[in-house]
Protein backbone atom coordinates (compact mmCIF):
# COMPACT_ATOMS: atom_id res chain seq x y z
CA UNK A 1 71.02 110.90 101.65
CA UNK A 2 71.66 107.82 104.34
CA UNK A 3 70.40 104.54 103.00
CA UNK A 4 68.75 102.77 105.97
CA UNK A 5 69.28 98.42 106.38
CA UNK A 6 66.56 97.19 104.75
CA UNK A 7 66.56 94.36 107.49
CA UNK A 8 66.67 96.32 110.55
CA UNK A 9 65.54 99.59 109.62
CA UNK A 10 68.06 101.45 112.35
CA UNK A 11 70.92 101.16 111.15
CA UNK A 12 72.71 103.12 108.15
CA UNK A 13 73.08 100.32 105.48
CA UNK A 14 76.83 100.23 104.76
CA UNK A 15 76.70 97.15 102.26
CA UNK A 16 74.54 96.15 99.12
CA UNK A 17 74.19 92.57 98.35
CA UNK A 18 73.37 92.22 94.33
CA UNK A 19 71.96 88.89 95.08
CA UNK A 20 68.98 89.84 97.82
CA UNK A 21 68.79 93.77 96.23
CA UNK A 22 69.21 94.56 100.17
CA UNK A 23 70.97 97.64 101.83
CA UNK A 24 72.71 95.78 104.82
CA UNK A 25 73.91 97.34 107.64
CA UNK A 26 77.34 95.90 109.25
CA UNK A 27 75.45 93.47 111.80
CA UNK A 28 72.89 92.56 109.81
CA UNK A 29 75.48 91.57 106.49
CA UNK A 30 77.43 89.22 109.06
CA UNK A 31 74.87 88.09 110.48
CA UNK A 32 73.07 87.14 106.62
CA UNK A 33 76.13 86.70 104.81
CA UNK A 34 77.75 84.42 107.20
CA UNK A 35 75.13 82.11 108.06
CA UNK A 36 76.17 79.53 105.65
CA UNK A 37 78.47 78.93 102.70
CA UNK A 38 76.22 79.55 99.74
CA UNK A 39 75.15 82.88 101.40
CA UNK A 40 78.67 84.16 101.94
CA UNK A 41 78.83 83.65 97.77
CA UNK A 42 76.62 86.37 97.09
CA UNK A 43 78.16 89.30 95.56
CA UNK A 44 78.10 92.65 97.78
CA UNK A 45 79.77 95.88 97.51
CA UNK A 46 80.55 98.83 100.09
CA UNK A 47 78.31 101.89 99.64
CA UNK A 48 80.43 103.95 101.83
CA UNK A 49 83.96 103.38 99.57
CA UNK A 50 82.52 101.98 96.82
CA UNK A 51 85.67 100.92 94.49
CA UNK A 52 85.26 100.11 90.75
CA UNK A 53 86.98 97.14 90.81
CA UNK A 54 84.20 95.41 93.68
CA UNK A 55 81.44 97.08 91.50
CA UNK A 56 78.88 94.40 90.24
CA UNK A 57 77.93 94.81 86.59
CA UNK A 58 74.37 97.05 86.19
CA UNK A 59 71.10 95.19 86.71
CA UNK A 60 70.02 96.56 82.76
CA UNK A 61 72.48 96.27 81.08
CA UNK A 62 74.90 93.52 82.14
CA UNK A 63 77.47 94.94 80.94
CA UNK A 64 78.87 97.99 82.35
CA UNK A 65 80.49 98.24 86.02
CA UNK A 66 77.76 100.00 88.24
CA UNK A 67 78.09 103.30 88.65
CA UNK A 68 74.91 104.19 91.58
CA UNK A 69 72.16 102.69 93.65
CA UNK A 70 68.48 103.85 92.82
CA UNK A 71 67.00 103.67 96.33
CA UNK A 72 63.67 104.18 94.44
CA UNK A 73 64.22 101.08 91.97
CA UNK A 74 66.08 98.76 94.24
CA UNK A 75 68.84 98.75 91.15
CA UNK A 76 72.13 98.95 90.75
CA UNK A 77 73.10 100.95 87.43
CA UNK A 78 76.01 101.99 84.87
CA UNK A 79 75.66 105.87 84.06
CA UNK A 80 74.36 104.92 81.02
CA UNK A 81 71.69 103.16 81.90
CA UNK A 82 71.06 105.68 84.59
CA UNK A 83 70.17 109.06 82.24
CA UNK A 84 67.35 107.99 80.41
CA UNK A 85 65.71 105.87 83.18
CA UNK A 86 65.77 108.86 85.57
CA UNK A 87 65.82 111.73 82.96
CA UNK A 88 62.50 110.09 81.79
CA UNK A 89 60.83 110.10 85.54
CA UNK A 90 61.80 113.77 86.07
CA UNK A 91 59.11 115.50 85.67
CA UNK A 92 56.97 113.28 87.62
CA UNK A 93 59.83 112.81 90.27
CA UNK A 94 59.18 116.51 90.70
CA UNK A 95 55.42 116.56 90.89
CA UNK A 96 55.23 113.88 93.73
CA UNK A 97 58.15 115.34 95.69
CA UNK A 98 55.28 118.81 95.71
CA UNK A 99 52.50 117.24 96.44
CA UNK A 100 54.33 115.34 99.52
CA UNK A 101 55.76 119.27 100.35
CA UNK A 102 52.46 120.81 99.63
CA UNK A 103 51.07 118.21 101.77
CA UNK A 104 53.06 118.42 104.97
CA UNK A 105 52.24 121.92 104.66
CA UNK A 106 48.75 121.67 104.75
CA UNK A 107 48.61 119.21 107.92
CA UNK A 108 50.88 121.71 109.42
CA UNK A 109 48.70 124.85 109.14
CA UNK A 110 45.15 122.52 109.98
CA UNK A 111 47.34 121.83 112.92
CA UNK A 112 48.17 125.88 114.10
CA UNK A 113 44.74 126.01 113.00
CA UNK A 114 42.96 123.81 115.28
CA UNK A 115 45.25 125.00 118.04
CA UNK A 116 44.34 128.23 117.71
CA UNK A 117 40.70 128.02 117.61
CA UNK A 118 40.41 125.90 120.69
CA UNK A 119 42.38 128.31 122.15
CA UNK A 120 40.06 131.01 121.29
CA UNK A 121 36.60 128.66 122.17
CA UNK A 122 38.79 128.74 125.42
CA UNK A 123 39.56 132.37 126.35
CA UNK A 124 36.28 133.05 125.17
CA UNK A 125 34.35 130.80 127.68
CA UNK A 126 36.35 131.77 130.40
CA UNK A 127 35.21 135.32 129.69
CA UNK A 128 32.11 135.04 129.68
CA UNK A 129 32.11 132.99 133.30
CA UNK A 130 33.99 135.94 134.33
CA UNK A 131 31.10 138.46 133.11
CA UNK A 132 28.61 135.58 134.22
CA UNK A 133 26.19 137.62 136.79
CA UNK A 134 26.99 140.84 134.65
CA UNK A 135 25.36 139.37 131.27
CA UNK A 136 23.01 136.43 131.97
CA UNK A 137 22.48 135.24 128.29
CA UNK A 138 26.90 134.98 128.00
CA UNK A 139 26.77 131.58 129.75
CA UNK A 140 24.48 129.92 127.20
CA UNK A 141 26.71 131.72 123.98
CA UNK A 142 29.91 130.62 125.80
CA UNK A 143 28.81 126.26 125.84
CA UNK A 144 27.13 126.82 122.37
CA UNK A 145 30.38 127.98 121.28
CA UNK A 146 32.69 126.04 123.39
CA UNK A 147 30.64 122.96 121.90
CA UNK A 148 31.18 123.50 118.19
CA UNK A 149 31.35 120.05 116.85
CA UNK A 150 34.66 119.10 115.21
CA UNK A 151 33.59 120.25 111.47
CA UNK A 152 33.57 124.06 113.51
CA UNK A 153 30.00 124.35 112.72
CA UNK A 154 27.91 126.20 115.43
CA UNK A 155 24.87 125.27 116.39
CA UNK A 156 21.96 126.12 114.05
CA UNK A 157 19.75 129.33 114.60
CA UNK A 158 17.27 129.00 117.22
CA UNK A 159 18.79 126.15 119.50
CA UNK A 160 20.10 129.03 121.55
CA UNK A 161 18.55 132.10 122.77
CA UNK A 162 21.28 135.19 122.41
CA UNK A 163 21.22 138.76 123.42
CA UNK A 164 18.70 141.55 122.07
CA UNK A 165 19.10 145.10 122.30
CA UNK A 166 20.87 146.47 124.70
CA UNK A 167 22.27 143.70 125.45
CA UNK A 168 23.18 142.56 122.18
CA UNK A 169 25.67 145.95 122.12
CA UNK A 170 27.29 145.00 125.37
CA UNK A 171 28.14 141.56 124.23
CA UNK A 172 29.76 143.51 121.35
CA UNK A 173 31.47 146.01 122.92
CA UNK A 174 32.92 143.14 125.82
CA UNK A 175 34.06 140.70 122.72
């Protein structure tokens, strides 16, 4: 997973300065990092080849050389601090990671969804202009249809006059 620069937000962060907590990317560390002397201090290590020996010590712990960067946490942490701070978030890790699945999923299908039935409102008005001298009460179905409000509620009975009888069964036999 690419960690973007937390200044510029295009860039693929290459650097992590232990001092800010920021992801840098190569133009953004210079251009931080060497804007004066007491910036140029700060301690920063290469996510790309990290090395032990340039690792800063964990943020918990003190101690220990860190091992990983928790995007999540902005931290910087041994292995050992690592397990039970991550082991512990698991299971609810997992649960937001299906809701945000479930939830593209949903937007997705409202989307095919909506597509489709102005696509139908659609065909179906232009059919019934088509059959417009052929069945007089079609052009007054067709807009009542074709003007379904956005909740895809149709009009309530009695606003619109439909077909009876004989005409009723033509409608259905045409649709």
């Amino acid at each position: 997973m690419k960690i973007w620069c937390d200044v510029c937000d295009k860039e693929e962060a290459i650097f992590f300065c232990s001092t800010n907590k920021a992801a840098l990317c190569e133009n953004c560390d210079r251009r931080v990092h060497h804007a004066n002397e007491l910036a140029s201090k700060h301690s920063r290590f290469s996510l790309l080849h990290p090395t032990f020996k340039e690792s800063p010590l964990c943020d918990i712990c003190q101690e220990r050389r860190a091992f990983l960067f928790c995007q999540e946490y902005r931290a910087i942490l041994c292995r050992e601090c690592d397990l039970p701070i991550h082991r512990a978030n698991e299971h609810t890790r997992n649960i937001t990671d299906e809701f945000k699945r479930l939830e593209k999923a949903i937007v997705h299908i409202l989307k095919e969804e909506n597509i489709l039935c102005q696509d139908q409102r659609c065909r179906f008005h232009q059919r019934c202009l088509c059959k417009w001298n052929r069945f007089p009460a079609t052009k007054i179905m067709a807009d009542a249809i074709y003007d379904v409000d956005s909740f895809g509620m149709i009009p309530a009975a009695g606003i619109m006059e439909g077909p009876t009888g004989k005409d009723m069964n033509q409608a259905q036999e045409w649709l």
